[in-house]
Protein backbone atom coordinates (compact mmCIF):
# COMPACT_ATOMS: atom_id res chain seq x y z
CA UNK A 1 -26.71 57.72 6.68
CA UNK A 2 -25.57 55.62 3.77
CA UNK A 3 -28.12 54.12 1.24
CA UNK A 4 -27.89 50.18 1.32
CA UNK A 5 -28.63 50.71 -2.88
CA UNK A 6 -25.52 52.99 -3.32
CA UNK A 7 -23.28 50.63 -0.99
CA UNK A 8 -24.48 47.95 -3.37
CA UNK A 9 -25.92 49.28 -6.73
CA UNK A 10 -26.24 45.78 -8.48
CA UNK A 11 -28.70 44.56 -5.64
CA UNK A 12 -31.72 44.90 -7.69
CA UNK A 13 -30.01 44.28 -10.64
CA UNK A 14 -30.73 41.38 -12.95
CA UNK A 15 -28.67 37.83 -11.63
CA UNK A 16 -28.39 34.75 -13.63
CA UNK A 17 -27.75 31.40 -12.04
CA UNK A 18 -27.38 28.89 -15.27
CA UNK A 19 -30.16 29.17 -17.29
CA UNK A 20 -32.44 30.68 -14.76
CA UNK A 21 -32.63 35.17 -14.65
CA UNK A 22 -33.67 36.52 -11.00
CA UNK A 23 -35.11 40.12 -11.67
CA UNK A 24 -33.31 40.74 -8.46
CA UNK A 25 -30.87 39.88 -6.10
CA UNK A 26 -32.82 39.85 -2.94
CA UNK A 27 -33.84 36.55 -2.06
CA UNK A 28 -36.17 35.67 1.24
CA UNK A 29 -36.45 32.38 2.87
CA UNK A 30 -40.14 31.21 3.03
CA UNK A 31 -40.48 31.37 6.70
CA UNK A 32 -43.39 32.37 8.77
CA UNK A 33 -43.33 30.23 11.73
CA UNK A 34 -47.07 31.26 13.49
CA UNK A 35 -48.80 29.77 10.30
CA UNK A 36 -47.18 26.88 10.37
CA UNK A 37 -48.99 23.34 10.85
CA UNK A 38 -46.46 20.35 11.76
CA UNK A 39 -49.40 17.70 10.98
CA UNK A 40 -50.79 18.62 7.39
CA UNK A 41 -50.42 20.71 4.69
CA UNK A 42 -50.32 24.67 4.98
CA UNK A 43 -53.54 26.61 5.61
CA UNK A 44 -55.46 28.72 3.11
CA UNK A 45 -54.02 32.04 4.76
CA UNK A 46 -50.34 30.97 4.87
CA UNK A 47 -50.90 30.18 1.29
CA UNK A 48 -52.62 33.22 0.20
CA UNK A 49 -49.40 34.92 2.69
CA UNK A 50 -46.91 33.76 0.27
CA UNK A 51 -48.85 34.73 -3.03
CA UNK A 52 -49.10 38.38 -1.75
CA UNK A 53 -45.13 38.37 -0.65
CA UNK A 54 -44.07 36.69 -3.87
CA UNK A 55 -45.89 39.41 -5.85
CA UNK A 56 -44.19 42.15 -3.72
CA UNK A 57 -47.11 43.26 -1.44
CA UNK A 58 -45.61 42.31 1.99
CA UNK A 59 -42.77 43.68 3.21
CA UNK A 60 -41.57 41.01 6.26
C-alpha cells in the first residue's frame, strides 16, 4: 500500500500564496451541511465545530 505522504512529500510542507504562509498544504472546505440554518446566522455548536476542526481536533 503506498503512503499518500511519500507519493507527495511536500503535502504538509510549508506553502506561500503572496504574502500569506499556510503551515500546510491541506486545505478543507467549511462544509457541514446538518448544522446548517438557511434563515440566520450559524448555531453555537456549528461554531464551536469549526473552532475544534481549525485547531486540528476533528478529523471529517
Amino acid at each position: 500500500m503506498v503512503n499518500a505522504f511519500e507519493s507527495f512529500p511536500r503535502l504538509l510542507s510549508p506553502l506561500k500564496i503572496g504574502n500569506v504562509l499556510f503551515r500546510k498544504r491541506m486545505f478543507a472546505a467549511p462544509v457541514n451541511s446538518a448544522d446548517i440554518v438557511s434563515d440566520g446566522p450559524p448555531s453555537l455548536d456549528l461554531v464551536a465545530y469549526f473552532e475544534r476542526k481549525a485547531m486540528g481536533g476533528i478529523m471529517g
